[in-house]
C-alpha atoms as a PDB file:
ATOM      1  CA  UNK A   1       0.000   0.000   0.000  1.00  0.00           C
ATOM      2  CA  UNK A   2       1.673   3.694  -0.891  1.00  0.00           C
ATOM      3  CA  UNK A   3       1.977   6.080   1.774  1.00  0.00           C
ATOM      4  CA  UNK A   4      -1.009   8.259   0.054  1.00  0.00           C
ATOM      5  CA  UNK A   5      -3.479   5.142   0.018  1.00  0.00           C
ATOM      6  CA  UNK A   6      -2.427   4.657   4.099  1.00  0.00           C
ATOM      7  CA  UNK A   7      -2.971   7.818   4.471  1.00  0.00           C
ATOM      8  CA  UNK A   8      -6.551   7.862   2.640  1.00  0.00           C
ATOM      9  CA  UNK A   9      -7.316   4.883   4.840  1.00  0.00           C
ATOM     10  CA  UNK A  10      -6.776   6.358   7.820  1.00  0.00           C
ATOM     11  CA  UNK A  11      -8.289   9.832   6.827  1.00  0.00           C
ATOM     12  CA  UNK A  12     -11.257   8.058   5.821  1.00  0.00           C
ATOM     13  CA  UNK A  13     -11.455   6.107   9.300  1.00  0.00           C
ATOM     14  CA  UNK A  14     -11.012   9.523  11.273  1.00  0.00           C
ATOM     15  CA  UNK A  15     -13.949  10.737   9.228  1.00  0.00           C
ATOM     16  CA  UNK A  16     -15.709   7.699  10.387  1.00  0.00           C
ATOM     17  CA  UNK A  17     -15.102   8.097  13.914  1.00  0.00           C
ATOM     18  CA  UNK A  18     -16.293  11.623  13.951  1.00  0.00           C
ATOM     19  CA  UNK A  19     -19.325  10.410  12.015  1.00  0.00           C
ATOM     20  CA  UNK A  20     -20.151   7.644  14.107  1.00  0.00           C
ATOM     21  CA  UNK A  21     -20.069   9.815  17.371  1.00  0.00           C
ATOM     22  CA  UNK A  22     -22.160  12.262  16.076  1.00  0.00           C
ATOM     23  CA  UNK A  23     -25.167   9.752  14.764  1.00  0.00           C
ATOM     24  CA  UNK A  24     -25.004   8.171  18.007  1.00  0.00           C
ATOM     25  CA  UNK A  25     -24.863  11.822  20.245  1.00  0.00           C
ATOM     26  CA  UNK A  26     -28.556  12.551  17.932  1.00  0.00           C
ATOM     27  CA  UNK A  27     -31.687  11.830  20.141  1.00  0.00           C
ATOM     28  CA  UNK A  28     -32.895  11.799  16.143  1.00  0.00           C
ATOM     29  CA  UNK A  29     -32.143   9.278  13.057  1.00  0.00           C
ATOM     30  CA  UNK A  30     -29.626  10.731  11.525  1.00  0.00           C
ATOM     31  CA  UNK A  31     -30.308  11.268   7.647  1.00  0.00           C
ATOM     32  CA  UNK A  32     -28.369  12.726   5.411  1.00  0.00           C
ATOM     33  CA  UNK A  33     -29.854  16.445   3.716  1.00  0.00           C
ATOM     34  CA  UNK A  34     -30.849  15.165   0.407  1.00  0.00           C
ATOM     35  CA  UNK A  35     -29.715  11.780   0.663  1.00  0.00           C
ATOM     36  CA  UNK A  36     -32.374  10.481  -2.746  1.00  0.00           C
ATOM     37  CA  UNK A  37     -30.354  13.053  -4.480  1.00  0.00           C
ATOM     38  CA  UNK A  38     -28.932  12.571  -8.196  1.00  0.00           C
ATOM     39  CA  UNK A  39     -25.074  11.861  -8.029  1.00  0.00           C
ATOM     40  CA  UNK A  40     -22.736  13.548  -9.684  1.00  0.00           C
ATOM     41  CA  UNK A  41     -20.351  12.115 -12.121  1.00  0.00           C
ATOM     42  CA  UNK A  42     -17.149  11.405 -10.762  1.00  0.00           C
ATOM     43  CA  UNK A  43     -15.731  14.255 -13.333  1.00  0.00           C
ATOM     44  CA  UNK A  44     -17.262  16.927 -11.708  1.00  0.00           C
ATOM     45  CA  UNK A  45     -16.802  15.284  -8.072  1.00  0.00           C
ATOM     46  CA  UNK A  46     -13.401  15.679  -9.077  1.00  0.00           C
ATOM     47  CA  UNK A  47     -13.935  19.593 -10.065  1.00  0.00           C
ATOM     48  CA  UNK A  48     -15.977  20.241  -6.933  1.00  0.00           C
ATOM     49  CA  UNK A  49     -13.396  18.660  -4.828  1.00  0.00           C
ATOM     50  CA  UNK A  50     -10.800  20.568  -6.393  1.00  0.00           C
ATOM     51  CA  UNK A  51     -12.246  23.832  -5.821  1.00  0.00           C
ATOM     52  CA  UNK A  52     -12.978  22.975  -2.043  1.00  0.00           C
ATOM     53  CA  UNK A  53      -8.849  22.357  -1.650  1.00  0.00           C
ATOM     54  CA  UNK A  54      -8.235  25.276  -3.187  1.00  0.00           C
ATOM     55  CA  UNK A  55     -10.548  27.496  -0.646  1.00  0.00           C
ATOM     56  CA  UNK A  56      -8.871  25.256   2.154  1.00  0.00           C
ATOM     57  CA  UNK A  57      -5.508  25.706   1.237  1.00  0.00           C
ATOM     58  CA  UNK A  58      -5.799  29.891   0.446  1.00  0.00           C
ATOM     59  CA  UNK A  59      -8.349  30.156   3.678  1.00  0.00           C
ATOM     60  CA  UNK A  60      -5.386  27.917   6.041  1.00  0.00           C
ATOM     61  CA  UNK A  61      -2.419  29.903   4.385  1.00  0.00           C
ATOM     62  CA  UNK A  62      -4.431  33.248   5.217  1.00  0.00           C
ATOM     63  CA  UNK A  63      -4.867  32.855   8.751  1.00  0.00           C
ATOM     64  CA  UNK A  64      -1.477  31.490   9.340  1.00  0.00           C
ATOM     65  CA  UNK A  65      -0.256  34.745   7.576  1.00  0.00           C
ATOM     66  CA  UNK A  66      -2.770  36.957   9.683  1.00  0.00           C
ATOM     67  CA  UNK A  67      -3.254  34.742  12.668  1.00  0.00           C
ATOM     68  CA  UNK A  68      -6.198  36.833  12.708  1.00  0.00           C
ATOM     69  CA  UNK A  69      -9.176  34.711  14.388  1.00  0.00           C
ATOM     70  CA  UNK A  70      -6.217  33.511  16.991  1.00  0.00           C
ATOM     71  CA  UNK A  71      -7.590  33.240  20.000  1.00  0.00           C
ATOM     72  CA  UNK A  72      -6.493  31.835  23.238  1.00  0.00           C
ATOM     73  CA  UNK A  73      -5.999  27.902  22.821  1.00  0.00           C
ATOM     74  CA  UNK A  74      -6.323  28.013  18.646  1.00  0.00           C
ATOM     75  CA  UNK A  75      -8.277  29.457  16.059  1.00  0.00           C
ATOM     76  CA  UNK A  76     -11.816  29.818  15.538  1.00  0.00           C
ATOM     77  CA  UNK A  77     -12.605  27.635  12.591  1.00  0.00           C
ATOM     78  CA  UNK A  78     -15.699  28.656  11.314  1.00  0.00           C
ATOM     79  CA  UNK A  79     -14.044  32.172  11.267  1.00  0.00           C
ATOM     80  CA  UNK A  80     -10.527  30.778   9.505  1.00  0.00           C
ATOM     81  CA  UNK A  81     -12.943  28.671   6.875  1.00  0.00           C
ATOM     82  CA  UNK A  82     -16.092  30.588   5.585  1.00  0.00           C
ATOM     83  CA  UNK A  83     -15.576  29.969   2.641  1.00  0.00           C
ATOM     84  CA  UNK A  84     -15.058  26.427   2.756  1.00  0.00           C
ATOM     85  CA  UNK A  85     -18.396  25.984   5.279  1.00  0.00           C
ATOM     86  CA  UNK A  86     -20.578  28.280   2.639  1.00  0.00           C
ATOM     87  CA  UNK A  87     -19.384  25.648  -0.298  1.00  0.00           C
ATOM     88  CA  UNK A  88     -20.464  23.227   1.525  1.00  0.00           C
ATOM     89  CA  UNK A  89     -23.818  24.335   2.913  1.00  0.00           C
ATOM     90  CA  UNK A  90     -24.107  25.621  -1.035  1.00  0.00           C
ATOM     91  CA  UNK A  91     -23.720  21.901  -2.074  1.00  0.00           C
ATOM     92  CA  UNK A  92     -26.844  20.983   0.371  1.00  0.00           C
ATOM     93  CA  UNK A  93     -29.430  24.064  -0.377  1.00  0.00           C
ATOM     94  CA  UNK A  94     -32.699  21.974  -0.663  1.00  0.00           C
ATOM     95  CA  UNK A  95     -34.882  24.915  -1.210  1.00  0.00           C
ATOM     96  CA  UNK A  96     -34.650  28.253  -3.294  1.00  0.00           C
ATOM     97  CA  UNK A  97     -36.715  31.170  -3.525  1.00  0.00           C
ATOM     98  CA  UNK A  98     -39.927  30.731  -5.491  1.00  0.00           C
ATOM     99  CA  UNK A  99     -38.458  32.809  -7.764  1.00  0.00           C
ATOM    100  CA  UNK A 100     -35.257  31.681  -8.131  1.00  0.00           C
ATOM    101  CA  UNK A 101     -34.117  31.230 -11.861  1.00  0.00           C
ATOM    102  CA  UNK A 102     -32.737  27.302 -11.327  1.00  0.00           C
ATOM    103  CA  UNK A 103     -34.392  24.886  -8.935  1.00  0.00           C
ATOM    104  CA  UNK A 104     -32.261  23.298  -5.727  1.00  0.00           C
ATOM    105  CA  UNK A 105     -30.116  20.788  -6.645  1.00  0.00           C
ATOM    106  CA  UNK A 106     -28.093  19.520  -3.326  1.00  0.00           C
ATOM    107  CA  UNK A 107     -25.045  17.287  -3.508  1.00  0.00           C
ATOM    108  CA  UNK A 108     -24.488  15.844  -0.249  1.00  0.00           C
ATOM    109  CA  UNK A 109     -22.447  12.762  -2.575  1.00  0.00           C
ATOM    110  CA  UNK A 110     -20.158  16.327  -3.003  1.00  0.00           C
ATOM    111  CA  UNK A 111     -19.814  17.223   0.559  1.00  0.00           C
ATOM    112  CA  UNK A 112     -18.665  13.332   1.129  1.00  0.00           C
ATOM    113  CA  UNK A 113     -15.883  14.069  -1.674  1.00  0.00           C
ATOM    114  CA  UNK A 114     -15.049  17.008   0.571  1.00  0.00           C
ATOM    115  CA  UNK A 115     -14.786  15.144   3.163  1.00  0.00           C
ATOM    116  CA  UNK A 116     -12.429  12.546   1.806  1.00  0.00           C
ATOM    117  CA  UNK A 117     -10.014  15.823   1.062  1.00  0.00           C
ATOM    118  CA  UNK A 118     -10.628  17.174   4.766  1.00  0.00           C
ATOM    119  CA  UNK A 119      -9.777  13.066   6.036  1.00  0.00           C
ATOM    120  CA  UNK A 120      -6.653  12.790   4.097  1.00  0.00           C
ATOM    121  CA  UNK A 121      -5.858  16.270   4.939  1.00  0.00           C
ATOM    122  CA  UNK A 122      -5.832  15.147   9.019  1.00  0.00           C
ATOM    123  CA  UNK A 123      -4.024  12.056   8.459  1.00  0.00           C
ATOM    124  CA  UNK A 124      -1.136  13.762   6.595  1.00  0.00           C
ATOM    125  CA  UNK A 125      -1.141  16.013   9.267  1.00  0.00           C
ATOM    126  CA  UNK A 126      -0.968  13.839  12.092  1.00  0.00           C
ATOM    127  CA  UNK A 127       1.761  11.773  10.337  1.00  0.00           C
ATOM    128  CA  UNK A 128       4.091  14.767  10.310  1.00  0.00           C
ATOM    129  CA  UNK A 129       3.391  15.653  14.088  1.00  0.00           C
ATOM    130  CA  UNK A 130       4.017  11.831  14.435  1.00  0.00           C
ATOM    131  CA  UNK A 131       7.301  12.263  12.614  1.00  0.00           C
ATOM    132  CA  UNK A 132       8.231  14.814  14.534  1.00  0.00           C
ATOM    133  CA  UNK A 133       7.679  18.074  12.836  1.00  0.00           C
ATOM    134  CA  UNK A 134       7.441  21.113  15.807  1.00  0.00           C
ATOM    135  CA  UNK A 135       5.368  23.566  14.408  1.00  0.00           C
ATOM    136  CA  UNK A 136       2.894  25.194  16.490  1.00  0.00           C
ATOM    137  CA  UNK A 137       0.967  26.395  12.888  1.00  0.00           C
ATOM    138  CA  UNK A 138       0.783  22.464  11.938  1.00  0.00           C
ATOM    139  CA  UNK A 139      -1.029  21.656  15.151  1.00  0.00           C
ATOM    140  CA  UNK A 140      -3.320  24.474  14.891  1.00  0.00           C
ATOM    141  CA  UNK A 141      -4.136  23.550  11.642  1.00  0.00           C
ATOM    142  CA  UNK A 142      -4.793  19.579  12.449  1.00  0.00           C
ATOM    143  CA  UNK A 143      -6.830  21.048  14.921  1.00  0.00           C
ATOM    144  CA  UNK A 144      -8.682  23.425  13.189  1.00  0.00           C
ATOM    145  CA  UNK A 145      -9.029  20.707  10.134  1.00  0.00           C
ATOM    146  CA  UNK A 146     -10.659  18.155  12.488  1.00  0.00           C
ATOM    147  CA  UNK A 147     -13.269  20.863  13.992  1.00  0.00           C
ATOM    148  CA  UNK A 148     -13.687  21.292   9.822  1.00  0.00           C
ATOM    149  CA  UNK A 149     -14.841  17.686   9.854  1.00  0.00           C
ATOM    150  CA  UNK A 150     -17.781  18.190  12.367  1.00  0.00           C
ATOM    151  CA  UNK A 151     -18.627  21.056  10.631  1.00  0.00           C
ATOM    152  CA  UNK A 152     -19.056  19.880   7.537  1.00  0.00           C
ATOM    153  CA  UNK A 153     -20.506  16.482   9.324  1.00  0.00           C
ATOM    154  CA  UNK A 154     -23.175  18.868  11.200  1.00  0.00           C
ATOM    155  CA  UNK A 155     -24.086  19.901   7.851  1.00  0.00           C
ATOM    156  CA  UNK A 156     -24.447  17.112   5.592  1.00  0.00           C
ATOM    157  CA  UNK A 157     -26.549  15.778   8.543  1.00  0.00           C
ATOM    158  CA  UNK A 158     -28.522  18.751   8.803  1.00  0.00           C
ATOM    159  CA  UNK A 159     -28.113  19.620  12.876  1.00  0.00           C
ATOM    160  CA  UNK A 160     -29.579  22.346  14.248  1.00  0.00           C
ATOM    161  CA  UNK A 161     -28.074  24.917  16.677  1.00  0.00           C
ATOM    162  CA  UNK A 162     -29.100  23.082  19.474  1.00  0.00           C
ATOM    163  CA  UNK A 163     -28.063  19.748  18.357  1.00  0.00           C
ATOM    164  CA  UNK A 164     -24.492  20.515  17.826  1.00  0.00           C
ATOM    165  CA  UNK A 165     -24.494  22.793  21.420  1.00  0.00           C
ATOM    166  CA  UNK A 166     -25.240  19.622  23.100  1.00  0.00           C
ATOM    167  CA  UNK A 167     -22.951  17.324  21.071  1.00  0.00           C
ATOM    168  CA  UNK A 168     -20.128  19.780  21.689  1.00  0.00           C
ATOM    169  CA  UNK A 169     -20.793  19.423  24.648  1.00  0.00           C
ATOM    170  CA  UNK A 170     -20.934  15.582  25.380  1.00  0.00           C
ATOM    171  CA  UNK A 171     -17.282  15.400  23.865  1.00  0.00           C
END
């Protein structure tokens, strides 16, 4: 197995941990937004997941340029990754204005894809810590990358406010 496909793997499990403690933390089934949705082809899965690394990678090298939503103990993700968090609640609109010129079309096969990239993402940067690399940036951004994963996990899932508040705060 290469180092990227280990790497997948465990990205992929981490994504499955964090999935599997928030469907049991619901006092709901959990469903998926749009779950009967069309898929996508796997070209544009490809495009969409493309564009979501890109707003990852220019959002993460912004705020460790700026450090500016450093607060005491980290970063505030959802303030470090709007962009990335409005992509994905774009790829799971279910309704539109009545008169909206296209009709919803939500994606949550997309946000999995996404998902994937944010797994991989936490596994590569784990490995480095694990190797050794001392950099206070690296940790932040494991950290913030993992709080990425709920995010985008409260999302595709469809959590309210309140939901989340009282998963957060059973971890």
């Amino acid at each position: 197995m290469s180092r990227n496909a280990a790497l997948s793997d465990t990205g992929q499990a981490y994504v499955e941990r964090r999935r599997t403690r928030i469907c049991a933390g619901l006092q709901r089934p959990a469903t998926v937004v749009a779950a009967d949705a069309e898929p996508l082809s796997a070209e544009r899965l490809e495009f969409i997941r493309r564009e979501a690394e890109e707003l990852y990678w220019n959002e993460l090298s912004w705020e460790e340029l700026t450090d500016e939503e450093l607060i005491p103990g980290g970063h505030l993700t959802e303030m470090v990754f709007p962009a990335v968090l409005a992509y994905i609640e774009g790829l799971l609109v279910e309704r539109v204005p009545a008169d909206a010129l296209a009709p919803a079309r939500p994606h949550p096969d997309a946000v999995e894809e996404i998902l994937v990239f944010l797994g991989e993402r936490f596994a590569e940067a784990s490995a480095e810590i694990e190797a050794g690399a001392d950099s206070q940036q690296l940790v932040w951004a494991r950290h913030m990358t993992a709080r990425l994963i709920d995010l985008a996990l409260y999302r595709l899932y469809g959590l309210t406010p309140a939901e989340q508040e009282r998963l957060e705060a059973a971890a």
